[in-house]
N, C-alpha and C. Protein backbone atom coordinates (compact mmCIF):
# COMPACT_ATOMS: atom_id res chain seq x y z
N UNK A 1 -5.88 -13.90 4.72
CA UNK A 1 -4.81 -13.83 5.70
C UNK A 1 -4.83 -15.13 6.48
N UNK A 2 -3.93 -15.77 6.62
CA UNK A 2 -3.48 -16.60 7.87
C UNK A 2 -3.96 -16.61 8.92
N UNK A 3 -4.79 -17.64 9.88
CA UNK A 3 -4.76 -17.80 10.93
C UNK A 3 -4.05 -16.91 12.18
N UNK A 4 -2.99 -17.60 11.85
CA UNK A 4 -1.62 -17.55 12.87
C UNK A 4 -1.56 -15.61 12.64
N UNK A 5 -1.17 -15.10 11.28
CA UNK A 5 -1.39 -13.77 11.04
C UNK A 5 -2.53 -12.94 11.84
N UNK A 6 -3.99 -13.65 11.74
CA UNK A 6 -4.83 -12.86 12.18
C UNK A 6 -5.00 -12.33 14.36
N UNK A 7 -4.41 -14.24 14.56
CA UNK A 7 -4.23 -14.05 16.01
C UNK A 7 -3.40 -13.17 16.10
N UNK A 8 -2.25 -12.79 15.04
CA UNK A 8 -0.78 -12.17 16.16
C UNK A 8 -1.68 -10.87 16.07
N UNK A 9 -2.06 -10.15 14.62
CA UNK A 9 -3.04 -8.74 14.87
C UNK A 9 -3.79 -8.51 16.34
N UNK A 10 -4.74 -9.27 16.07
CA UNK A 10 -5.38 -8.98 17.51
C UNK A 10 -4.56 -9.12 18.41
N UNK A 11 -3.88 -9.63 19.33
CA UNK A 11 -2.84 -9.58 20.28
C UNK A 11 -2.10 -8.17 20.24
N UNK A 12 -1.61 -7.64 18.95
CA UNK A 12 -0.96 -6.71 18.73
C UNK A 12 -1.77 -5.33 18.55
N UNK A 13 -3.24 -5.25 18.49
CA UNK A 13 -3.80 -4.50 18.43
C UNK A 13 -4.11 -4.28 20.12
N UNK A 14 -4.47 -5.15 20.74
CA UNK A 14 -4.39 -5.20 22.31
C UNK A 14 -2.94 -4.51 23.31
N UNK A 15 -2.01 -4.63 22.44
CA UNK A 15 -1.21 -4.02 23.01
C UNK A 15 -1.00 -2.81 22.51
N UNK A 16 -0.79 -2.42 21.26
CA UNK A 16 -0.40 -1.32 20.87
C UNK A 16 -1.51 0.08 20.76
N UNK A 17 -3.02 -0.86 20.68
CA UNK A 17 -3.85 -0.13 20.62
C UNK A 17 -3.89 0.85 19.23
N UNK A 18 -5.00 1.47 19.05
CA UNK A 18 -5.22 2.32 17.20
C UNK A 18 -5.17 3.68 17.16
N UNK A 19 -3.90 3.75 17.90
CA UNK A 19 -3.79 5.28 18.24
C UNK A 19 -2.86 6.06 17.34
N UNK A 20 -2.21 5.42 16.50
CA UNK A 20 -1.26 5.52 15.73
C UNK A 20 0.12 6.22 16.43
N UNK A 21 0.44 5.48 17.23
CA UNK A 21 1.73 5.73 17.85
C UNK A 21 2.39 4.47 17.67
N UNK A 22 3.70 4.55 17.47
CA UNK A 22 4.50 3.52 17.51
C UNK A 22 4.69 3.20 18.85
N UNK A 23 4.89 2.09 19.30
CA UNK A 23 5.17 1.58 20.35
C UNK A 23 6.08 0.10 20.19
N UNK A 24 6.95 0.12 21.14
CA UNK A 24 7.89 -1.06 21.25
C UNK A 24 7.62 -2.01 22.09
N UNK A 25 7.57 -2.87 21.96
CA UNK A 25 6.91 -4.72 22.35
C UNK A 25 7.94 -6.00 22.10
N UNK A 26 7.95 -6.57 23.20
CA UNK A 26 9.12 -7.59 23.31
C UNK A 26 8.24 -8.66 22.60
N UNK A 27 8.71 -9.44 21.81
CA UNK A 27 8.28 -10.67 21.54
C UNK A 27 7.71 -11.71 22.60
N UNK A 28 8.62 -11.36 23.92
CA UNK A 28 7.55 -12.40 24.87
C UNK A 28 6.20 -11.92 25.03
N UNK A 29 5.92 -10.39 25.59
CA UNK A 29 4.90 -10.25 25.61
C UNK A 29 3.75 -10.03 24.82
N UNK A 30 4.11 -10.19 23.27
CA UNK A 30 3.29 -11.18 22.02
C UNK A 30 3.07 -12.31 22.12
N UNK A 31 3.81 -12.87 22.63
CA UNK A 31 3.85 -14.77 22.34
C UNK A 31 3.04 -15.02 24.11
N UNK A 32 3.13 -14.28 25.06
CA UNK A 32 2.00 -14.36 26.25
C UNK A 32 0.86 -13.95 25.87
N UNK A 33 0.36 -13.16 24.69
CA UNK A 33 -1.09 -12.75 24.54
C UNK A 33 -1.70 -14.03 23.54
N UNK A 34 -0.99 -14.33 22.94
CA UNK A 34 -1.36 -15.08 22.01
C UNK A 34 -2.25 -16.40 23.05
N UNK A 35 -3.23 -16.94 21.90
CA UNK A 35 -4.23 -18.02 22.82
C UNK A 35 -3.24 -19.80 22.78
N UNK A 36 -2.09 -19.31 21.55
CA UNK A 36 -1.97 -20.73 21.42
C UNK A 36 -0.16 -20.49 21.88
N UNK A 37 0.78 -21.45 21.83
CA UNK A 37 2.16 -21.69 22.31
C UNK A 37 3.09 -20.98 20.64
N UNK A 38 3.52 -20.48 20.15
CA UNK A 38 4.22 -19.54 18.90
C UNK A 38 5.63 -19.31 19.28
N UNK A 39 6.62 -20.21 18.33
CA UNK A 39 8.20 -19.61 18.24
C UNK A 39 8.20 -18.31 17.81
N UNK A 40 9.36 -17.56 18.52
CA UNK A 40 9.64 -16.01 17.83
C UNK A 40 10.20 -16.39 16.53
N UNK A 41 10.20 -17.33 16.02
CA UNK A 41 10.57 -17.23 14.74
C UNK A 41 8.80 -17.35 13.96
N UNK A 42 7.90 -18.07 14.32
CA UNK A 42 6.72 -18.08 13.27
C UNK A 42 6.04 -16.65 13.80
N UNK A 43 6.14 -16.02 15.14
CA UNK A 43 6.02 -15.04 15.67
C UNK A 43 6.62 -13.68 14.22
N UNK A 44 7.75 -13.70 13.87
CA UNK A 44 8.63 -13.09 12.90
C UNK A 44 7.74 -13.04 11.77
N UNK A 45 7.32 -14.50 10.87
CA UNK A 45 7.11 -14.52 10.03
C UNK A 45 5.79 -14.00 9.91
N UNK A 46 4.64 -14.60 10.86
CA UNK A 46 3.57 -13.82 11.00
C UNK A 46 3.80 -11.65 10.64
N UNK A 47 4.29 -11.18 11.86
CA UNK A 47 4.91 -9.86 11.37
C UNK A 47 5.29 -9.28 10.08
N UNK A 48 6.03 -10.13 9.36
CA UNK A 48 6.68 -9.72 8.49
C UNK A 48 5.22 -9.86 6.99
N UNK A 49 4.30 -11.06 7.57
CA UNK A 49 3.03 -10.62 6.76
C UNK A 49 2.08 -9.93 6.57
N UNK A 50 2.15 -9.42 8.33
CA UNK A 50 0.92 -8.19 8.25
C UNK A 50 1.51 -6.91 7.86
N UNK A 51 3.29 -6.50 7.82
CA UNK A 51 4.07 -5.49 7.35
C UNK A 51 3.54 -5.50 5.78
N UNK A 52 3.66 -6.89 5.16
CA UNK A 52 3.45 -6.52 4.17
C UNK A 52 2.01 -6.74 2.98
N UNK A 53 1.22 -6.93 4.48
CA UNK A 53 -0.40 -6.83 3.49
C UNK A 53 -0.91 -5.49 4.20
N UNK A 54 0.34 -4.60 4.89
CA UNK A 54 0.09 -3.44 5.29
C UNK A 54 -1.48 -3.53 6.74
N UNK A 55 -1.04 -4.18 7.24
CA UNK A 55 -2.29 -3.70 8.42
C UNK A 55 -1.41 -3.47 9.98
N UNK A 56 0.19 -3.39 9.77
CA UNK A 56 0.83 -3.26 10.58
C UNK A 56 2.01 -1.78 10.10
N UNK A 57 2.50 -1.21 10.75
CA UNK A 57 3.63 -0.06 9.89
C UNK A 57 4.92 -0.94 11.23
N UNK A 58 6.20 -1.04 10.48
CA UNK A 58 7.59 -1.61 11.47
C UNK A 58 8.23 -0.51 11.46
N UNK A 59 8.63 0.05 12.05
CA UNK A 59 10.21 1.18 12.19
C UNK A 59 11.06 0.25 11.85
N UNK A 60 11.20 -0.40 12.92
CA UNK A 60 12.10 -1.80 13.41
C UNK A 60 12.11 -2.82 14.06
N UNK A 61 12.66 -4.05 14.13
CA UNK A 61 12.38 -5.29 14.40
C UNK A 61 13.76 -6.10 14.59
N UNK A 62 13.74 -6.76 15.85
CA UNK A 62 15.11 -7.74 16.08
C UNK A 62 14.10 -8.92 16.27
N UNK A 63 14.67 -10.30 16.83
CA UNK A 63 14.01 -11.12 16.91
C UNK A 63 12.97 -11.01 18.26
N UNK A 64 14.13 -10.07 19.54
CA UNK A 64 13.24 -10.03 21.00
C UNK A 64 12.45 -9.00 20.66
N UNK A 65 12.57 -8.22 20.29
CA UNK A 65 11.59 -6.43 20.26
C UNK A 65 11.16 -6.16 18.50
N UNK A 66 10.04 -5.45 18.92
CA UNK A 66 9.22 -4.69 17.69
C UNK A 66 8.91 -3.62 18.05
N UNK A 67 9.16 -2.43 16.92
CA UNK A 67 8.62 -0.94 17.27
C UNK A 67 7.65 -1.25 15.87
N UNK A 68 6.54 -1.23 16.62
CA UNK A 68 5.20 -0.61 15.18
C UNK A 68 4.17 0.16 15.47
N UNK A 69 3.43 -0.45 15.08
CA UNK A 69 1.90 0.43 15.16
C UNK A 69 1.01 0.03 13.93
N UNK A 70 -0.25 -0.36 14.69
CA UNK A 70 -1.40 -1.14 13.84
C UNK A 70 -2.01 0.12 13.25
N UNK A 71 -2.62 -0.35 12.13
CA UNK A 71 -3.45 0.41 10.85
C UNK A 71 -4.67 0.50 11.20
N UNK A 72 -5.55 1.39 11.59
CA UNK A 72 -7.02 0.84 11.47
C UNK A 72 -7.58 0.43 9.58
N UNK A 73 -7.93 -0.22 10.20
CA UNK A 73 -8.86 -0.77 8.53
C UNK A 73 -10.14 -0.32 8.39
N UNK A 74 -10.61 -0.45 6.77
CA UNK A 74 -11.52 0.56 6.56
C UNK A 74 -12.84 0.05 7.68
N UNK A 75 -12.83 -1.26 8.09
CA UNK A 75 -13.87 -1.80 8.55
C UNK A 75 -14.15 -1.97 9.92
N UNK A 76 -13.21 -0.76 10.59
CA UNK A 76 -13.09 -0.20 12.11
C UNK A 76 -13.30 1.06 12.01
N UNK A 77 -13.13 1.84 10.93
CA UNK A 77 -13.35 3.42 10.61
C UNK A 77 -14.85 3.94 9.93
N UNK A 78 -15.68 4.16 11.13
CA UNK A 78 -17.27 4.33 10.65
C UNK A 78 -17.03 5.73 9.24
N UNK A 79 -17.62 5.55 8.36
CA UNK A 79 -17.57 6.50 8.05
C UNK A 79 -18.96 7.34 7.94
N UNK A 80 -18.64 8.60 8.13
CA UNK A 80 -19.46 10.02 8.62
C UNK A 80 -19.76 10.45 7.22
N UNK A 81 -21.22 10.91 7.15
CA UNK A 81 -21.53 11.94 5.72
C UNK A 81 -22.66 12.30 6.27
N UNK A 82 -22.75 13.56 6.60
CA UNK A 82 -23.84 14.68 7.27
C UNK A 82 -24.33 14.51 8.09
N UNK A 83 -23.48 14.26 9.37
CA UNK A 83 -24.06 13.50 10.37
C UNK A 83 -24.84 12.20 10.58
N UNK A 84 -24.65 11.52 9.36
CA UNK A 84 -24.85 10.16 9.45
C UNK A 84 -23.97 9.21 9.53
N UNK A 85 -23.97 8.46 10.19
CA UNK A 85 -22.96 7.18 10.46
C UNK A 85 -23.03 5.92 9.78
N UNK A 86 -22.38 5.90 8.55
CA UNK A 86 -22.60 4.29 7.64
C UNK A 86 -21.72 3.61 7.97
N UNK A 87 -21.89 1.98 8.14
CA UNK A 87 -20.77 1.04 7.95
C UNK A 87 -20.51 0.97 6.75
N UNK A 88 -18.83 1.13 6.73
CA UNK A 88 -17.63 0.71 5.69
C UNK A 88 -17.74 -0.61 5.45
N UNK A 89 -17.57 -0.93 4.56
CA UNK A 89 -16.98 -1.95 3.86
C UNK A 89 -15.65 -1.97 3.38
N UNK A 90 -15.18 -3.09 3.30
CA UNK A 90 -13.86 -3.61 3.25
C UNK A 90 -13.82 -3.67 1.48
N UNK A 91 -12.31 -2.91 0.66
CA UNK A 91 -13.02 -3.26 -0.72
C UNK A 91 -11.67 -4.03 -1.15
N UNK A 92 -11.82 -5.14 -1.74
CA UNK A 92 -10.64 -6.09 -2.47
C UNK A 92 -9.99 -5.45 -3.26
N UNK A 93 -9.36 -6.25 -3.72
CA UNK A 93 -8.32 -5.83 -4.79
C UNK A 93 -9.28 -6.08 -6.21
N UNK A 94 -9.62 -7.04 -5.90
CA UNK A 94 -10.09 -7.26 -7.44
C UNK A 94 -11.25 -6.51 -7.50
N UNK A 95 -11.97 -5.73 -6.90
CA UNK A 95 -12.75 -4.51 -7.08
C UNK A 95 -12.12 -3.44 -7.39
N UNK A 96 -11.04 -3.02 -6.85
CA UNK A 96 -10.30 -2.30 -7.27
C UNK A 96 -9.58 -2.42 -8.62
N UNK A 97 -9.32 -3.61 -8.74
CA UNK A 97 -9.07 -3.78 -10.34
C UNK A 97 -10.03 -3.75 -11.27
N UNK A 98 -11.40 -3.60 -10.78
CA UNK A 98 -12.95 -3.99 -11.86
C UNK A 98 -12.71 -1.92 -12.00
N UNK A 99 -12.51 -0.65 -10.94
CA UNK A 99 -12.57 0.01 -11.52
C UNK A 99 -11.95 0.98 -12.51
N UNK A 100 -10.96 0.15 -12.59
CA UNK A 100 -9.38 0.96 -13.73
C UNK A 100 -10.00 0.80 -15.36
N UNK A 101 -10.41 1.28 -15.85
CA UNK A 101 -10.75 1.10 -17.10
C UNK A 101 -9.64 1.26 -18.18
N UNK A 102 -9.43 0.17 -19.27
CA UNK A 102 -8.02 0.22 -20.11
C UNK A 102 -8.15 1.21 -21.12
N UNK A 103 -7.37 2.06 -21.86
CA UNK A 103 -7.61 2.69 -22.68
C UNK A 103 -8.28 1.94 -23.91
N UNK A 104 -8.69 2.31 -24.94
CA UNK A 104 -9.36 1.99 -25.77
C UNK A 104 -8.02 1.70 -26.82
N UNK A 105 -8.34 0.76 -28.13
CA UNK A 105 -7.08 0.66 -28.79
C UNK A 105 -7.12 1.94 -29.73
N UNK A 106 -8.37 1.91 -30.30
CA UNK A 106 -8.13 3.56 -31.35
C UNK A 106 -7.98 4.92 -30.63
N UNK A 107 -7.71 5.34 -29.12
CA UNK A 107 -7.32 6.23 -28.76
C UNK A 107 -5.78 5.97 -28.18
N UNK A 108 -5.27 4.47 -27.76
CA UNK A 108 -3.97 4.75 -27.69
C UNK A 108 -3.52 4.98 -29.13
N UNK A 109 -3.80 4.50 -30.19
CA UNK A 109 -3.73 4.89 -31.44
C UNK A 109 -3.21 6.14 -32.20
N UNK A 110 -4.06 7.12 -31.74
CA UNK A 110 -4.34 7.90 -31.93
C UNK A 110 -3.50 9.05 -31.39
N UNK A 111 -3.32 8.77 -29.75
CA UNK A 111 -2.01 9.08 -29.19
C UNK A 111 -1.10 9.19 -29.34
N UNK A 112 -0.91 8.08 -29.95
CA UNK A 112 0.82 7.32 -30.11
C UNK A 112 0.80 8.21 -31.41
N UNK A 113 0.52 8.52 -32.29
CA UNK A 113 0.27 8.96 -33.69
C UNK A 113 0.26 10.34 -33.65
N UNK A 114 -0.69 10.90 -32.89
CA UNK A 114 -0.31 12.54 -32.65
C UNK A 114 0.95 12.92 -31.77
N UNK A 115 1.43 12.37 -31.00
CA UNK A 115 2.62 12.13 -30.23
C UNK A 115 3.79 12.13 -31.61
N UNK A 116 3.61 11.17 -32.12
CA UNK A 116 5.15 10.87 -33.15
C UNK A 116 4.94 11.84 -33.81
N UNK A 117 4.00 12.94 -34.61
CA UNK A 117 3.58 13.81 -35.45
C UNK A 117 4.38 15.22 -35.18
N UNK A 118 3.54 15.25 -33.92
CA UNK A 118 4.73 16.52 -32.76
C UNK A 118 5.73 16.04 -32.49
N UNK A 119 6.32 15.34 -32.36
CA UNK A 119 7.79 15.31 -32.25
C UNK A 119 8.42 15.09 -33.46
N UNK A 120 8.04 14.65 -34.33
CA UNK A 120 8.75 14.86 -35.71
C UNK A 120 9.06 16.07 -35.90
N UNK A 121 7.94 16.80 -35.77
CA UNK A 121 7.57 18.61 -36.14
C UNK A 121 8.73 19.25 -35.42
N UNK A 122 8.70 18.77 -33.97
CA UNK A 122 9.86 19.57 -33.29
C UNK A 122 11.11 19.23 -33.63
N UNK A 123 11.76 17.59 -34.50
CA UNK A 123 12.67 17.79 -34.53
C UNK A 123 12.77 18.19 -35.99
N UNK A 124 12.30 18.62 -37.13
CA UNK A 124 12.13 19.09 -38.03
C UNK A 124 12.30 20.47 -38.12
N UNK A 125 12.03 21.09 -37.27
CA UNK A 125 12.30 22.56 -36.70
C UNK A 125 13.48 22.93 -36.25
N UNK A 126 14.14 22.35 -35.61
CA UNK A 126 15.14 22.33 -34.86
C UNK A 126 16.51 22.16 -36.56
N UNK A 127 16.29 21.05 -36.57
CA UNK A 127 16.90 20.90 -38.03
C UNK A 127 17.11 21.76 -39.23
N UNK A 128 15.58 22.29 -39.46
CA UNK A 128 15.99 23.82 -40.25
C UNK A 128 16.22 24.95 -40.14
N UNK A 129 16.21 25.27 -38.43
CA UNK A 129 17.04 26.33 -38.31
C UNK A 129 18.63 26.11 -38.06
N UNK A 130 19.49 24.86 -37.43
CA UNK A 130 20.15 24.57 -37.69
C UNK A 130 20.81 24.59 -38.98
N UNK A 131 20.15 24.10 -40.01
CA UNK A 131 20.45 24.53 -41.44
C UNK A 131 20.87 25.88 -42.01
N UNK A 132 19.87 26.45 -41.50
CA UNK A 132 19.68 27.83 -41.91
C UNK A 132 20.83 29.17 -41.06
N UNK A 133 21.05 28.44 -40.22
CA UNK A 133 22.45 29.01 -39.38
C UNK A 133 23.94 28.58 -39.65
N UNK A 134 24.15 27.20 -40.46
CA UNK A 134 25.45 26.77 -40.81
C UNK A 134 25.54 27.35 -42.23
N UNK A 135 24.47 27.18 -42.93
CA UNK A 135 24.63 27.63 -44.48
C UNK A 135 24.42 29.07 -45.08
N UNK A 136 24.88 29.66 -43.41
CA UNK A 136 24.16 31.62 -44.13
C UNK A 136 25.77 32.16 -44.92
């Protein structure tokens, strides 16, 4: 994430707080929390990146006002298992892609093959009773 992205979060987490309520926020009083000087336009664009790496939810948005509400992330959400308290970890994408396993080629194979088999069958069926009803 961006710099500029990560300041507007925090600023926006300061105001809106992780309560999961939407709340509406003028762009000035974003661009006053912020540590550095930000047009409502890089102000915008920032927004429109944390909307869409999802750590923000928008109802709606003009250039002066925002209705949202910040996400907690996994790495603010302790997680609990039997009264024990572990730190979360944050998990990537490309971990998430290490656990999708691809099908194998001789079982899509195999699939695809018993698949065309039954449906032949069904329309083969269909066909001879059709037959068997025009030619009585």
């Amino acid at each position: 994430m961006a710099d500029e992205a990560k300041v507007v979060l925090e600023a926006l987490r300061k105001l809106t707080g992780t309560n999961d309520i939407y709340k509406v926020i003028e762009a000035d009083e974003i661009i006053a929390e912020l540590p550095y000087q930000m047009t409502k336009l890089q102000l915008s664009a920032a927004i429109r990146d944390l909307r869409d790496r999802e750590f923000i939810k928008v109802k709606y948005f003009t250039p002066d006002e925002y209705c949202l509400l910040t996400v907690k992330t996994k790495e603010e959400a302790p997680v609990v298992d039997g009264g024990e308290v572990y730190e979360a970890t944050a998990v990537t994408t490309v971990q998430k892609a290490e656990k999708v396993k691809p099908a194998s080629s001789k079982k899509a194979f195999w699939m695809g093959f018993l698949g065309a088999f039954l449906g032949s069958g069904v329309v083969m069926s269909i066909a001879i009773i059709l037959l068997e009803l025009v030619f009585k």
